[in-house]
C-alpha atoms as a PDB file:
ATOM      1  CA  UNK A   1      32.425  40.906  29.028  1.00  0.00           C
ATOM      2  CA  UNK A   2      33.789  42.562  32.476  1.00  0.00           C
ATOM      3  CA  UNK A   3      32.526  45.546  32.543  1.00  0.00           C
ATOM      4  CA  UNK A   4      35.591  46.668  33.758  1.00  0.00           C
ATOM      5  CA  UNK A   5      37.203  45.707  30.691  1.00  0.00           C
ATOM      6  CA  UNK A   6      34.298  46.731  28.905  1.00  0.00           C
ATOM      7  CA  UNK A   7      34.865  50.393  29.857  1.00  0.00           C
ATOM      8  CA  UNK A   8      38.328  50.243  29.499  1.00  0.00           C
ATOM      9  CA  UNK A   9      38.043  49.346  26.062  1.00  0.00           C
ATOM     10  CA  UNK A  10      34.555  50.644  25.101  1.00  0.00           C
ATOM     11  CA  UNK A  11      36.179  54.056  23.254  1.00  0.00           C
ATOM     12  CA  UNK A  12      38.220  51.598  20.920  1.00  0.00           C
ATOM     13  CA  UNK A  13      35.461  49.110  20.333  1.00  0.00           C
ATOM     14  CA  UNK A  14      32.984  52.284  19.599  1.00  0.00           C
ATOM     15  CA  UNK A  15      35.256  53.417  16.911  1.00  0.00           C
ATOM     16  CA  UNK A  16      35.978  49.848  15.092  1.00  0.00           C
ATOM     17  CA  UNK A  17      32.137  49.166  14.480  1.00  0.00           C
ATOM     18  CA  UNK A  18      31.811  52.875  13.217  1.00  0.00           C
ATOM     19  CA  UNK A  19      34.564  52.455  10.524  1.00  0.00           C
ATOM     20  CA  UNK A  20      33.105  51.985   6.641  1.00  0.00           C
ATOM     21  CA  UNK A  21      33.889  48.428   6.368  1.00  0.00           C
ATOM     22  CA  UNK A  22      32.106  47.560   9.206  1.00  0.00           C
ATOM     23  CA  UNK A  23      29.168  49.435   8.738  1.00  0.00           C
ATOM     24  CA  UNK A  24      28.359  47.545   5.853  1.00  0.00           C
ATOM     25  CA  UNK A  25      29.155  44.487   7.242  1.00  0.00           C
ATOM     26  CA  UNK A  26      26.752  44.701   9.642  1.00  0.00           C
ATOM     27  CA  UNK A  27      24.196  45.720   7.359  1.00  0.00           C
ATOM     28  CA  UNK A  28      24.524  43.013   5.413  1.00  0.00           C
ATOM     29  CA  UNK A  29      25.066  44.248   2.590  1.00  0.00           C
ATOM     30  CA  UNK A  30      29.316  43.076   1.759  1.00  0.00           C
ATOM     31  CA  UNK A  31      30.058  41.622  -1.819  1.00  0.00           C
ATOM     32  CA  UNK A  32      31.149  38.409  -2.074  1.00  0.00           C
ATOM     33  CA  UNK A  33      34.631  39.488  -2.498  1.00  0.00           C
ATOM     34  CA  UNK A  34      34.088  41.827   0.475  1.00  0.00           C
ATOM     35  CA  UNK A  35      33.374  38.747   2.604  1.00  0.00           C
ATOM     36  CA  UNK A  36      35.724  36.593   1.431  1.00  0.00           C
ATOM     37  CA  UNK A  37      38.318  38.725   2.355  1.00  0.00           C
ATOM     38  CA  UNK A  38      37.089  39.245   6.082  1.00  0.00           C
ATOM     39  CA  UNK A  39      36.840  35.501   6.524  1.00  0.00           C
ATOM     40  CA  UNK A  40      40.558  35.157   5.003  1.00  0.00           C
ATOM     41  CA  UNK A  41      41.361  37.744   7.594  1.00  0.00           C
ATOM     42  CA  UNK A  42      39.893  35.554  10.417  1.00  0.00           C
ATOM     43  CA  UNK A  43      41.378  32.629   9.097  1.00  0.00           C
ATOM     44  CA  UNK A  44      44.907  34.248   9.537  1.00  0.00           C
ATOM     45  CA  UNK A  45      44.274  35.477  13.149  1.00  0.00           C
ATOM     46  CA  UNK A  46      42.737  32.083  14.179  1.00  0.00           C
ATOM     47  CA  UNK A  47      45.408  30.409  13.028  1.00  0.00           C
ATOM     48  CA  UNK A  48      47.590  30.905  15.404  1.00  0.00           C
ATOM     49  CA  UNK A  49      45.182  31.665  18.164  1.00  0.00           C
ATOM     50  CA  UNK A  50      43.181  28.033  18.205  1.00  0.00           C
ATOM     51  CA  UNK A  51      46.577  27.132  19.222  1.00  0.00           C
ATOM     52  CA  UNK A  52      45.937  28.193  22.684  1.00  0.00           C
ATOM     53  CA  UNK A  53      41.894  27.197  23.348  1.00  0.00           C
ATOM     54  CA  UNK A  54      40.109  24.220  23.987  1.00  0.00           C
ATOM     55  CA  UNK A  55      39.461  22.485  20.256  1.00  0.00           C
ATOM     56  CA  UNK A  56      35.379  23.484  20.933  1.00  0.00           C
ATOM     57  CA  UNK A  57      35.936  26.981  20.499  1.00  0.00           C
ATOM     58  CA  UNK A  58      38.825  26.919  17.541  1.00  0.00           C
ATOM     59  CA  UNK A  59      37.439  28.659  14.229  1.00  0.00           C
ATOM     60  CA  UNK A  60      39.965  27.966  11.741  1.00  0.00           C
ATOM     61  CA  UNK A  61      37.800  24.686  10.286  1.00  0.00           C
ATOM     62  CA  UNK A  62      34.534  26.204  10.525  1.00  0.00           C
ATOM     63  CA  UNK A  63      36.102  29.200   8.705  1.00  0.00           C
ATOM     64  CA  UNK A  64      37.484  27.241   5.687  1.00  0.00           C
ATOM     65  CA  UNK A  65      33.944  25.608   5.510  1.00  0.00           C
ATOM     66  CA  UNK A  66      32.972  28.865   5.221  1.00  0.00           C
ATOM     67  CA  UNK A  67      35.353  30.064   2.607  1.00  0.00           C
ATOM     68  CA  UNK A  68      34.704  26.699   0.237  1.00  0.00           C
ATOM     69  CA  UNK A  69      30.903  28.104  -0.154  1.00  0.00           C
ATOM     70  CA  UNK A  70      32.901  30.657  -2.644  1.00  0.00           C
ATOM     71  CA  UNK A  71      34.377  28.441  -5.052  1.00  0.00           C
ATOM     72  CA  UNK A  72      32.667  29.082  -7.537  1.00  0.00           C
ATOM     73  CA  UNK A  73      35.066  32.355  -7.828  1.00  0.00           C
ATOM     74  CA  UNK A  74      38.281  33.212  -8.428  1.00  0.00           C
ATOM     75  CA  UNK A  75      39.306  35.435  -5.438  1.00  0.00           C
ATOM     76  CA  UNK A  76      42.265  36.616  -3.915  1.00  0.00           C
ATOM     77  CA  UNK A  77      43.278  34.960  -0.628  1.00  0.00           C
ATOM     78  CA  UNK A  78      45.908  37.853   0.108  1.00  0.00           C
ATOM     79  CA  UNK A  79      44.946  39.703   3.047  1.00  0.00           C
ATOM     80  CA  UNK A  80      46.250  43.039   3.967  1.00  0.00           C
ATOM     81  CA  UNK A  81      49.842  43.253   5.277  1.00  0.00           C
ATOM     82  CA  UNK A  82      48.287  44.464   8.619  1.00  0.00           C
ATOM     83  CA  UNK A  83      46.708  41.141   8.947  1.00  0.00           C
ATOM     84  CA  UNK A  84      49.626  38.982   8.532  1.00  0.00           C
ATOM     85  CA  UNK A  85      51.737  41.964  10.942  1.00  0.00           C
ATOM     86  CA  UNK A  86      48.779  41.107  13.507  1.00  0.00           C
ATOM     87  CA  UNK A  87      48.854  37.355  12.995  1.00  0.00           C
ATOM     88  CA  UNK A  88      52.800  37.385  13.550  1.00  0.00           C
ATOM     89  CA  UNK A  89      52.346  39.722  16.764  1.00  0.00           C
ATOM     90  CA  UNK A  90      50.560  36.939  18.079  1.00  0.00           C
ATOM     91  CA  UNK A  91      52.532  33.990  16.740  1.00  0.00           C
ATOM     92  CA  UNK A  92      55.820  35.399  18.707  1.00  0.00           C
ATOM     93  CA  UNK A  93      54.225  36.463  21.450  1.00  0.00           C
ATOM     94  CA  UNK A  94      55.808  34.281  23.953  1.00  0.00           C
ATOM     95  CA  UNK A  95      59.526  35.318  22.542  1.00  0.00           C
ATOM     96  CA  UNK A  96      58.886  38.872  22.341  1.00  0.00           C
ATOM     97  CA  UNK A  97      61.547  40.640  25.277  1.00  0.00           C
ATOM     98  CA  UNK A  98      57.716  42.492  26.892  1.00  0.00           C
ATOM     99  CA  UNK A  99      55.836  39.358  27.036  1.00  0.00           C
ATOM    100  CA  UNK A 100      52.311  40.173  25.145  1.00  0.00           C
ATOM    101  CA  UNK A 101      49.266  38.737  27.378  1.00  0.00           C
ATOM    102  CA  UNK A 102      47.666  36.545  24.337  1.00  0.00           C
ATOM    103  CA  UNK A 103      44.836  35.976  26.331  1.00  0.00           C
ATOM    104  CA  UNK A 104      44.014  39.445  26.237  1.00  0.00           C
ATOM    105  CA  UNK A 105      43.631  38.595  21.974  1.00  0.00           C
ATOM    106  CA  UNK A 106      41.951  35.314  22.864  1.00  0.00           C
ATOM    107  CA  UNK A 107      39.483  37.106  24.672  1.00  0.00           C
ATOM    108  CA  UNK A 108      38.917  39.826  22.126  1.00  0.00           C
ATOM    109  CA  UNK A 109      38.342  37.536  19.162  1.00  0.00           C
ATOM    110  CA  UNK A 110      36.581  34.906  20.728  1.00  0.00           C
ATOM    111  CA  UNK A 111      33.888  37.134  22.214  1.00  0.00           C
ATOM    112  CA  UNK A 112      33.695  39.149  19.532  1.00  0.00           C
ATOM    113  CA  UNK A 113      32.568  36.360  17.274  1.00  0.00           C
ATOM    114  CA  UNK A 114      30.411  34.618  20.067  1.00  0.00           C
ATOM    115  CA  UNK A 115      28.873  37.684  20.634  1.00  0.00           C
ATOM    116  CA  UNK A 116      28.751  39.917  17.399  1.00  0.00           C
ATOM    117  CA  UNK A 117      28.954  37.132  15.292  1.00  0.00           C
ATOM    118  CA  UNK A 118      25.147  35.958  16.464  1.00  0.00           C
ATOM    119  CA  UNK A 119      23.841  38.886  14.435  1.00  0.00           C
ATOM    120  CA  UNK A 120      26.262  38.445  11.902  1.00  0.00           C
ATOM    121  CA  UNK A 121      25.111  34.979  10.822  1.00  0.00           C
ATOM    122  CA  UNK A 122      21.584  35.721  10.094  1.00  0.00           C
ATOM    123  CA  UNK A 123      23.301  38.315   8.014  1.00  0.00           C
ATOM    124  CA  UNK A 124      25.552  36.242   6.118  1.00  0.00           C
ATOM    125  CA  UNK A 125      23.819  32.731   6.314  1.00  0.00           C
ATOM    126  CA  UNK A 126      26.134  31.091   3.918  1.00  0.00           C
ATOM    127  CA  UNK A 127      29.081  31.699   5.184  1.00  0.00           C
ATOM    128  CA  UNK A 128      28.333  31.373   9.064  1.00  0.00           C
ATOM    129  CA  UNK A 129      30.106  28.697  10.604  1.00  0.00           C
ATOM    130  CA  UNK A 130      32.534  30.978  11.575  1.00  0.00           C
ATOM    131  CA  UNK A 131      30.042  31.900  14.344  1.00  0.00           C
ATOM    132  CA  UNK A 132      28.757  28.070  15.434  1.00  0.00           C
ATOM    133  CA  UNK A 133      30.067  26.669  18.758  1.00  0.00           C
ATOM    134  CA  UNK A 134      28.696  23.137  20.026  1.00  0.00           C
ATOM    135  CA  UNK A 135      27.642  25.002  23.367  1.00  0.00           C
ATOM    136  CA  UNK A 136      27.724  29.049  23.192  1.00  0.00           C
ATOM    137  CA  UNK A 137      27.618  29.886  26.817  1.00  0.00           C
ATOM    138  CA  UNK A 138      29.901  26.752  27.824  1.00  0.00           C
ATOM    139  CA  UNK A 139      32.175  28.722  25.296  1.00  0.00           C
ATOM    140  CA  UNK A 140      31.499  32.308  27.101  1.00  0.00           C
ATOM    141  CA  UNK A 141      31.927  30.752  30.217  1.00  0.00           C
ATOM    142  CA  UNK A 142      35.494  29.278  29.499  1.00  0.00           C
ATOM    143  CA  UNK A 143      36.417  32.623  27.942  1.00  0.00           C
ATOM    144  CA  UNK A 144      35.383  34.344  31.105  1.00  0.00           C
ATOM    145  CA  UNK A 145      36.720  31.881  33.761  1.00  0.00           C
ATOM    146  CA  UNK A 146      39.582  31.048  32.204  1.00  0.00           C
ATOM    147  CA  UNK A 147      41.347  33.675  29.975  1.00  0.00           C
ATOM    148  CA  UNK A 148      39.434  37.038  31.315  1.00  0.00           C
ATOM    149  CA  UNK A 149      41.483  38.832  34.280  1.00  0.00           C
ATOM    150  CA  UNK A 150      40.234  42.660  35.006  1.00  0.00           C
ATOM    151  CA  UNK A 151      43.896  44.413  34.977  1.00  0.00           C
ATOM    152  CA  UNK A 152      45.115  47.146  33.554  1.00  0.00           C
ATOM    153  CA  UNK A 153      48.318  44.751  31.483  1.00  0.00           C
ATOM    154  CA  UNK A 154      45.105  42.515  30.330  1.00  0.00           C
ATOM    155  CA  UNK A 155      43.000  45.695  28.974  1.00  0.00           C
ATOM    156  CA  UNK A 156      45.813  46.913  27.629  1.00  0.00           C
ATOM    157  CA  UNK A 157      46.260  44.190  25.481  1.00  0.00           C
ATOM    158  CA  UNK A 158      42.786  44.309  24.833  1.00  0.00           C
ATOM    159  CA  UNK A 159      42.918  47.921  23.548  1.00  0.00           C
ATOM    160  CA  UNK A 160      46.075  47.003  21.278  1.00  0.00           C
ATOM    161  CA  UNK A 161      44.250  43.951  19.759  1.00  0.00           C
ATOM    162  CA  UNK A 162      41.294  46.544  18.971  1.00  0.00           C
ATOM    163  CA  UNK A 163      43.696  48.640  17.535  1.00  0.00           C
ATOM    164  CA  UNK A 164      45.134  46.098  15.529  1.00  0.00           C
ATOM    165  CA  UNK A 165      41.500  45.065  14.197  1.00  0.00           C
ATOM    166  CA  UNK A 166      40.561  49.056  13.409  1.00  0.00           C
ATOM    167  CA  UNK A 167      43.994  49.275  11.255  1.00  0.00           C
ATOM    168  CA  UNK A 168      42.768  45.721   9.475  1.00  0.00           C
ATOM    169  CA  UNK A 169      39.341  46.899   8.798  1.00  0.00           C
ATOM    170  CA  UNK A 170      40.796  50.441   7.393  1.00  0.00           C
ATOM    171  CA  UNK A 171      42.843  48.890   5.138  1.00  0.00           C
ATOM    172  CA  UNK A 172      39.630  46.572   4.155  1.00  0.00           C
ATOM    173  CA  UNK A 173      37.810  49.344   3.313  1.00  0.00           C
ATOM    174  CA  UNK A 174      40.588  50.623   1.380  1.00  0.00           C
ATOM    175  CA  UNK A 175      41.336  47.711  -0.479  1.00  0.00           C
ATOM    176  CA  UNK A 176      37.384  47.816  -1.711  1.00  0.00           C
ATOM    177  CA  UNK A 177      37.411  51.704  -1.778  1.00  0.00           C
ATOM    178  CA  UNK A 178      34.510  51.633   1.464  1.00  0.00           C
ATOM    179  CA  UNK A 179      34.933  55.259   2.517  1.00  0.00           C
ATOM    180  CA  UNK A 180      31.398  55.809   3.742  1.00  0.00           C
ATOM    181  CA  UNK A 181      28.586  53.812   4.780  1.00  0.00           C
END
């Protein structure tokens, strides 16, 4: 990550991986249901972002492959509202009259699941395709070259795609009744 766009953004970033939700996610310790739901929420966002990268970094298969190690359950596949509000923020972004950077959002949730996601699959084994790329750093590097710019439009996009993740994961832990971890 730039660090420019790494300070410009750190504050936001800072307070997603301290909300409840996360916390437990990252120690490992989510219920099946728990991560069900989060990869249901990725599969939503990916969805219509794969649309716009190379097909060696899109998620959405590697996430279903993921999902179909729970079918042994009957879950819900309804996400929070404020997923599907996200996921249609960044389906009409090129017809909205401010024209949202979505490579600003490809950026954010790429590298946050090439980069966070390495410690999340040796948390969640199972279900951790999510986070396998043929070639990590070719990914990184494409990410970096290609889609990363260090202006203030970009990181502000940045910052309202983290703010868009903090009001999924609060409504996550609400949904599950996570209020501290």
């Amino acid at each position: 990550m730039s660090n420019i766009i790494r300070e410009g953004t750190n504050d936001l970033h800072d307070k997603l991986e301290a909300l409840p939700f996360n916390q437990k996610m990252f120690q490992g310790k989510l219920t099946s249901e728990e991560r069900f739901m989060y990869l249901n929420v990725h599969r939503e966002i990916f969805s219509v972002l794969d649309n716009y990268v190379p097909q060696q970094l899109r998620r959405v298969s590697n996430i279903e492959q993921d999902l179909n190690t729970f079918t042994t359950m009957r879950l819900p596949d309804i996400c929070p509202s404020s997923v599907y509000e996200y996921a249609g923020y960044l389906e009409f972004a090129d017809y909205m009259p401010t024209k949202i950077n979505i490579n600003a959002h490809i950026y954010l949730n790429y590298m946050g699941v090439m980069f966070g996601g390495q410690i999340m699959a040796k948390q969640y084994p199972l279900s951790s395709r999510i986070y396998q790329f043929e070639d990590l750093l070719e990914g990184r590097a494409y990410i970096r070259e290609k889609v990363c710019v260090d202006t203030n439009d970009f990181i502000g996009e940045v910052r309202e795609g983290f703010n868009w993740h903090i009001e999924i994961a609060t409504a996550l832990g609400k949904l599950f009744k996570i209020t501290d971890f």
